[in-house]
PDB file of N, CA and C in Angstrom:
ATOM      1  N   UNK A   1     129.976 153.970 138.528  1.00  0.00           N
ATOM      2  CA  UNK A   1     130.435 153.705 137.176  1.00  0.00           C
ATOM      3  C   UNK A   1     129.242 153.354 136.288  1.00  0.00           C
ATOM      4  N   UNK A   2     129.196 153.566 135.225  1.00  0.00           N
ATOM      5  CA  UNK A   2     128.053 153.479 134.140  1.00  0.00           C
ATOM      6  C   UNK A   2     128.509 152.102 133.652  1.00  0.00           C
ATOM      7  N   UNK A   3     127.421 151.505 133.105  1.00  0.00           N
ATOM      8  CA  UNK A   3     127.464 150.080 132.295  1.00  0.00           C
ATOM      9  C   UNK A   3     128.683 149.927 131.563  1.00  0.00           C
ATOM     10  N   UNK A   4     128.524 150.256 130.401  1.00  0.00           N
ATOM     11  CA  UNK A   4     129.346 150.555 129.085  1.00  0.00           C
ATOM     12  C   UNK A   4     131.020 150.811 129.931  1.00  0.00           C
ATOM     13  N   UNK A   5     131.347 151.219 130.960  1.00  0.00           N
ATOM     14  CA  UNK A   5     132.566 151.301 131.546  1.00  0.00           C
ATOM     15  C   UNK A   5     132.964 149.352 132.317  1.00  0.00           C
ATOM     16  N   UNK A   6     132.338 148.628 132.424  1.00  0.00           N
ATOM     17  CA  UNK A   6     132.175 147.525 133.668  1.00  0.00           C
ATOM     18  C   UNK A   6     132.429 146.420 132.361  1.00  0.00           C
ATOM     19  N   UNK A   7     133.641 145.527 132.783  1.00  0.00           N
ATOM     20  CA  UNK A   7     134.031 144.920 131.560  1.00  0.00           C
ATOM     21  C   UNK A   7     134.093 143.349 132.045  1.00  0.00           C
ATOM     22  N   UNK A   8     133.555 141.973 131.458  1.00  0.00           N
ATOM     23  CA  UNK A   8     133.238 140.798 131.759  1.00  0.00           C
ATOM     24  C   UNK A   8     134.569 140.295 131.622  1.00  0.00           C
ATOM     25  N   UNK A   9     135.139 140.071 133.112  1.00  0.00           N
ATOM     26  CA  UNK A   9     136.513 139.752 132.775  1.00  0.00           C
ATOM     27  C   UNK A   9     136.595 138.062 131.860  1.00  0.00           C
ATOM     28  N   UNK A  10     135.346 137.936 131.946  1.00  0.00           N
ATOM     29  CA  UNK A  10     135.751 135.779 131.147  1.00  0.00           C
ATOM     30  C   UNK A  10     135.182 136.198 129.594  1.00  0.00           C
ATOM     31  N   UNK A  11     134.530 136.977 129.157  1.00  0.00           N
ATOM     32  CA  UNK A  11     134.283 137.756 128.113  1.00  0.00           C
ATOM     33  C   UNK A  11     135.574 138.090 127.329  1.00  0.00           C
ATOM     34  N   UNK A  12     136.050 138.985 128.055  1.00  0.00           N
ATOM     35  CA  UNK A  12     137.399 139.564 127.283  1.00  0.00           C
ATOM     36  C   UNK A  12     138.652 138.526 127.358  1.00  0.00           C
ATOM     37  N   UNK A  13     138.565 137.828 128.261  1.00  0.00           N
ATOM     38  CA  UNK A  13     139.395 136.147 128.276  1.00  0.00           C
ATOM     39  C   UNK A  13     139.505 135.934 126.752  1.00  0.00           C
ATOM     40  N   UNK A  14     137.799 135.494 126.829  1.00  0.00           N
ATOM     41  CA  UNK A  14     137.446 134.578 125.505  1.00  0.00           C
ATOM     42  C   UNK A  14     137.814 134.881 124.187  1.00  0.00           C
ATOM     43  N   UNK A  15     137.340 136.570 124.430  1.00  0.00           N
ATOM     44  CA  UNK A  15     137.399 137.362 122.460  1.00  0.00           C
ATOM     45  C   UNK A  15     139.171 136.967 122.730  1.00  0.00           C
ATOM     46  N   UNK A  16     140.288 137.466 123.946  1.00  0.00           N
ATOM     47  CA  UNK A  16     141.222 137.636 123.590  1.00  0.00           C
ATOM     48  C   UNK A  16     141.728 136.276 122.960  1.00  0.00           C
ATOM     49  N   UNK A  17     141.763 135.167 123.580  1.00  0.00           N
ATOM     50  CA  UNK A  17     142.020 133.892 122.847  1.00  0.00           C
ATOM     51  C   UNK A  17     141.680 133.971 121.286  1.00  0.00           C
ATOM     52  N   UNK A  18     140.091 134.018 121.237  1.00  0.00           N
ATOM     53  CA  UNK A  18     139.547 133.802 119.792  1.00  0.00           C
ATOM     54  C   UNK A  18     140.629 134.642 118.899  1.00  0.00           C
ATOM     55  N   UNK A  19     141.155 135.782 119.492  1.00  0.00           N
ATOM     56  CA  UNK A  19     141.806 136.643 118.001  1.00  0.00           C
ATOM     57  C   UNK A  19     142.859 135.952 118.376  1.00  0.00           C
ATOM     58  N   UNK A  20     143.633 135.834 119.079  1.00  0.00           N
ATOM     59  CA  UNK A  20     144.966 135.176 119.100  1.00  0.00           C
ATOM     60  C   UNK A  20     144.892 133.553 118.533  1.00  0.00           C
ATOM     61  N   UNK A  21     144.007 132.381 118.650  1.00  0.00           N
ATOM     62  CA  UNK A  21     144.185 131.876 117.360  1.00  0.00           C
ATOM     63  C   UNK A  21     143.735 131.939 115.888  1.00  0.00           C
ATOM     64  N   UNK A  22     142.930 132.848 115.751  1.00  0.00           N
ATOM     65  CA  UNK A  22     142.686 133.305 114.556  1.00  0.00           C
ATOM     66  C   UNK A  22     144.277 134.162 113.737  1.00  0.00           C
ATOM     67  N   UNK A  23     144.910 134.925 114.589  1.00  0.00           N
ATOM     68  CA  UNK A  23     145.978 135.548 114.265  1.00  0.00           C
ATOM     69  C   UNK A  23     147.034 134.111 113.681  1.00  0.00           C
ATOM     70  N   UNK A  24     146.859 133.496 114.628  1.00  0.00           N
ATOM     71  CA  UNK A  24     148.197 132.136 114.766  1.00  0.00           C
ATOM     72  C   UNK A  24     147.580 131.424 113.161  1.00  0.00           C
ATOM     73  N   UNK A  25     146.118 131.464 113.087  1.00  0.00           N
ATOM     74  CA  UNK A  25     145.969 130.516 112.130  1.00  0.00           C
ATOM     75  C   UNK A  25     145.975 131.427 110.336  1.00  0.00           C
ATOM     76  N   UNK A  26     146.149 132.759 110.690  1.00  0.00           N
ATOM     77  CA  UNK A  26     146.209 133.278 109.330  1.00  0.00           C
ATOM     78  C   UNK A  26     148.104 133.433 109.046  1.00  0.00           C
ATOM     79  N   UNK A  27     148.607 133.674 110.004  1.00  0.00           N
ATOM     80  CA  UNK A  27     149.975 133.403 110.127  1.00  0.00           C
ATOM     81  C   UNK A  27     150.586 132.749 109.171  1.00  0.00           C
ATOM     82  N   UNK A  28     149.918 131.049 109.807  1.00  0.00           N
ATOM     83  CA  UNK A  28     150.035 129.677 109.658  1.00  0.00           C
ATOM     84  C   UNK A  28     149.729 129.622 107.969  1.00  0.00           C
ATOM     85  N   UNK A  29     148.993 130.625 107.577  1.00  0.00           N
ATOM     86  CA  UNK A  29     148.497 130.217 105.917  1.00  0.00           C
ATOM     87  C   UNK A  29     149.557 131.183 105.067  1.00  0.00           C
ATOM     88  N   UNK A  30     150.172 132.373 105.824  1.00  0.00           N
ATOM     89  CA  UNK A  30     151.176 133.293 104.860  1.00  0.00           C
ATOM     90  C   UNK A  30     151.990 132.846 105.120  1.00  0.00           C
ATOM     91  N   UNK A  31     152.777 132.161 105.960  1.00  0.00           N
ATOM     92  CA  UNK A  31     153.940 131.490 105.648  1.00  0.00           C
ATOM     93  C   UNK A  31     154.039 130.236 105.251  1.00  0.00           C
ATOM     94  N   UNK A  32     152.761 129.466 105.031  1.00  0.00           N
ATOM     95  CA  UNK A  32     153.035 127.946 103.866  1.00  0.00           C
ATOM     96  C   UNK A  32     153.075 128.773 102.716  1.00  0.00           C
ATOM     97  N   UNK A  33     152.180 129.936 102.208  1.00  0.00           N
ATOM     98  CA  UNK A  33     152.336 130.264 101.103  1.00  0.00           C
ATOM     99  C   UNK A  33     153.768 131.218 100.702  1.00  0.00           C
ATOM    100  N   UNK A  34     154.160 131.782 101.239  1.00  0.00           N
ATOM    101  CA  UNK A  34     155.942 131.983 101.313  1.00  0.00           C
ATOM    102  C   UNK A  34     156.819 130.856 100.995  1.00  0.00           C
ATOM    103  N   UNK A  35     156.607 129.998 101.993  1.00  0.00           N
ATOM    104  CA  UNK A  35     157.538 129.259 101.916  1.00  0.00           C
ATOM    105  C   UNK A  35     157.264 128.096 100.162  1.00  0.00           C
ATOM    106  N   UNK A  36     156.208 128.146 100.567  1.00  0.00           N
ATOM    107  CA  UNK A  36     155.724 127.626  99.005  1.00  0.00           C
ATOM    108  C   UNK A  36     156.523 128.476  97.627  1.00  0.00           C
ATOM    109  N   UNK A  37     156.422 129.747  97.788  1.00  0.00           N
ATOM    110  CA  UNK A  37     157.023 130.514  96.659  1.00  0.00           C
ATOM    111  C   UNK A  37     158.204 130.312  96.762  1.00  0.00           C
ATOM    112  N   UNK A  38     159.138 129.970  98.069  1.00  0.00           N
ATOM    113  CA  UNK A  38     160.670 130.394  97.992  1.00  0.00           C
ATOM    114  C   UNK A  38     160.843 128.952  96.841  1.00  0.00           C
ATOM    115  N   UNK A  39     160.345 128.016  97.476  1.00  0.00           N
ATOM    116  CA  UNK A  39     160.765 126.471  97.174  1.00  0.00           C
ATOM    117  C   UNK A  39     160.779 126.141  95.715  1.00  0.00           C
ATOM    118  N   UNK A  40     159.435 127.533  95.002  1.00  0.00           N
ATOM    119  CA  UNK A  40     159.528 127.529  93.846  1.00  0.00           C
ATOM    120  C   UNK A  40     160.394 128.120  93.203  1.00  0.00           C
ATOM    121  N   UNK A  41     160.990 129.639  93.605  1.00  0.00           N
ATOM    122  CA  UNK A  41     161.612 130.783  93.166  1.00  0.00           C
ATOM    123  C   UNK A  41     163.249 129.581  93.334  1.00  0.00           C
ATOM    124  N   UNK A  42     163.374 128.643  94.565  1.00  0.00           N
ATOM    125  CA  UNK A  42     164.459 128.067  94.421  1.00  0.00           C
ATOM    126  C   UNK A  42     164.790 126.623  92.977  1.00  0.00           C
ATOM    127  N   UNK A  43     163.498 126.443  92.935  1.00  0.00           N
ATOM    128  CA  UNK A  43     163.567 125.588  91.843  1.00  0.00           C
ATOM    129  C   UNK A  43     163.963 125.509  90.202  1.00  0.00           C
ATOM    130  N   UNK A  44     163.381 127.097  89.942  1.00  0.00           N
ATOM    131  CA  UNK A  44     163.756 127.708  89.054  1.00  0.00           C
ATOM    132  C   UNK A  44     165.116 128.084  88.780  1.00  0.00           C
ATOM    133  N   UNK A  45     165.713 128.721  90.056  1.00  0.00           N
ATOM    134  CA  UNK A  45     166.861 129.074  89.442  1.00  0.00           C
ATOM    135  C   UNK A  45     168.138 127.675  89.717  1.00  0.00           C
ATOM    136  N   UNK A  46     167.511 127.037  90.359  1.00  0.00           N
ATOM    137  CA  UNK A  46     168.387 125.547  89.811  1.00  0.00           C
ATOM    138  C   UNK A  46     167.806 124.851  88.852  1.00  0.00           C
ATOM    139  N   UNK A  47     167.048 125.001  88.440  1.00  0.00           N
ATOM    140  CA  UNK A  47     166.600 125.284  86.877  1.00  0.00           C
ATOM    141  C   UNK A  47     167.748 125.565  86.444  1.00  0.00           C
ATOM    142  N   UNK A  48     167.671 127.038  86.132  1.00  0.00           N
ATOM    143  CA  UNK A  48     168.624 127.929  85.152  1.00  0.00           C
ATOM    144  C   UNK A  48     169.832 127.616  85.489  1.00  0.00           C
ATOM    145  N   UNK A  49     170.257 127.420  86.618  1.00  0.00           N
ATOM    146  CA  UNK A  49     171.841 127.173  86.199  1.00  0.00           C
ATOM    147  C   UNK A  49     172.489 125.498  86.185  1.00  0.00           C
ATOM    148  N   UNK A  50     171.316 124.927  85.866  1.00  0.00           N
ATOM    149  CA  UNK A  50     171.378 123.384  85.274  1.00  0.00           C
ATOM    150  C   UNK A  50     171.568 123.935  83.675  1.00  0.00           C
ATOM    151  N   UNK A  51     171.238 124.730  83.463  1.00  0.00           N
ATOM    152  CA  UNK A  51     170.790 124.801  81.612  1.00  0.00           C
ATOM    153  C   UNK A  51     172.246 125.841  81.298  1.00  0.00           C
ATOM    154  N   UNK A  52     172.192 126.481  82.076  1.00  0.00           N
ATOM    155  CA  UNK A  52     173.682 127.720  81.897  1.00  0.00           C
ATOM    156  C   UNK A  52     174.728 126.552  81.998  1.00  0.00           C
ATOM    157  N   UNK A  53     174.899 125.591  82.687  1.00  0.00           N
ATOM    158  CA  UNK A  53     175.831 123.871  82.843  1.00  0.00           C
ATOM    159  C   UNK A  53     175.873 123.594  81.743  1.00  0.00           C
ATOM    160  N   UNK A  54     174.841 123.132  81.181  1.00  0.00           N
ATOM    161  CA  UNK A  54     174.603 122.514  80.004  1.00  0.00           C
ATOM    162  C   UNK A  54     174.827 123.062  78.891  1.00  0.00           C
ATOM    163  N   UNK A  55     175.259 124.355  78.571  1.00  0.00           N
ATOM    164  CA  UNK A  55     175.073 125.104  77.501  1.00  0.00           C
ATOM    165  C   UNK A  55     176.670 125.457  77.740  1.00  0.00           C
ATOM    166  N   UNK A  56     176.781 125.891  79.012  1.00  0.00           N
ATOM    167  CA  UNK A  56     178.380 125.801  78.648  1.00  0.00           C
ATOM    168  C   UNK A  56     179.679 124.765  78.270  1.00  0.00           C
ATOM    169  N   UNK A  57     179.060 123.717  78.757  1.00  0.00           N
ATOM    170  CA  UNK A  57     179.956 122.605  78.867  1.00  0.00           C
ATOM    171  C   UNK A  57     180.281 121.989  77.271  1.00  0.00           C
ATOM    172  N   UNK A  58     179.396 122.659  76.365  1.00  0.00           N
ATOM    173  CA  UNK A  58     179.435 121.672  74.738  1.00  0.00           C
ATOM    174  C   UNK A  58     180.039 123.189  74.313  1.00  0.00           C
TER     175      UNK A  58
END
């Protein structure tokens, strides 16, 4: 077998970990920022139908 074929099995351990928490930790940043938008997108529209309340009731 040639070099370039012969693979460091604690090598490929390592990279595989490194991307798997790198994956976990970019994850970890699109869903605070999701969940960040819903909390807003939910705020708003209890917003609006506090004011649609208010506008109907007089």
């Amino acid at each position: 077998m040639s070099r370039s074929k012969i693979i460091n099995l604690n090598e490929y351990i390592e990279k595989k970990k490194k991307v798997k928490t790198e994956n976990q930790r970019s994850y970890k940043n699109k869903t605070r920022f999701t969940e960040e938008e819903e909390r807003l997108k939910t705020l708003n529209l209890f917003m609006r139908v506090l004011a649609t309340m208010e506008k109907e009731s007089y």
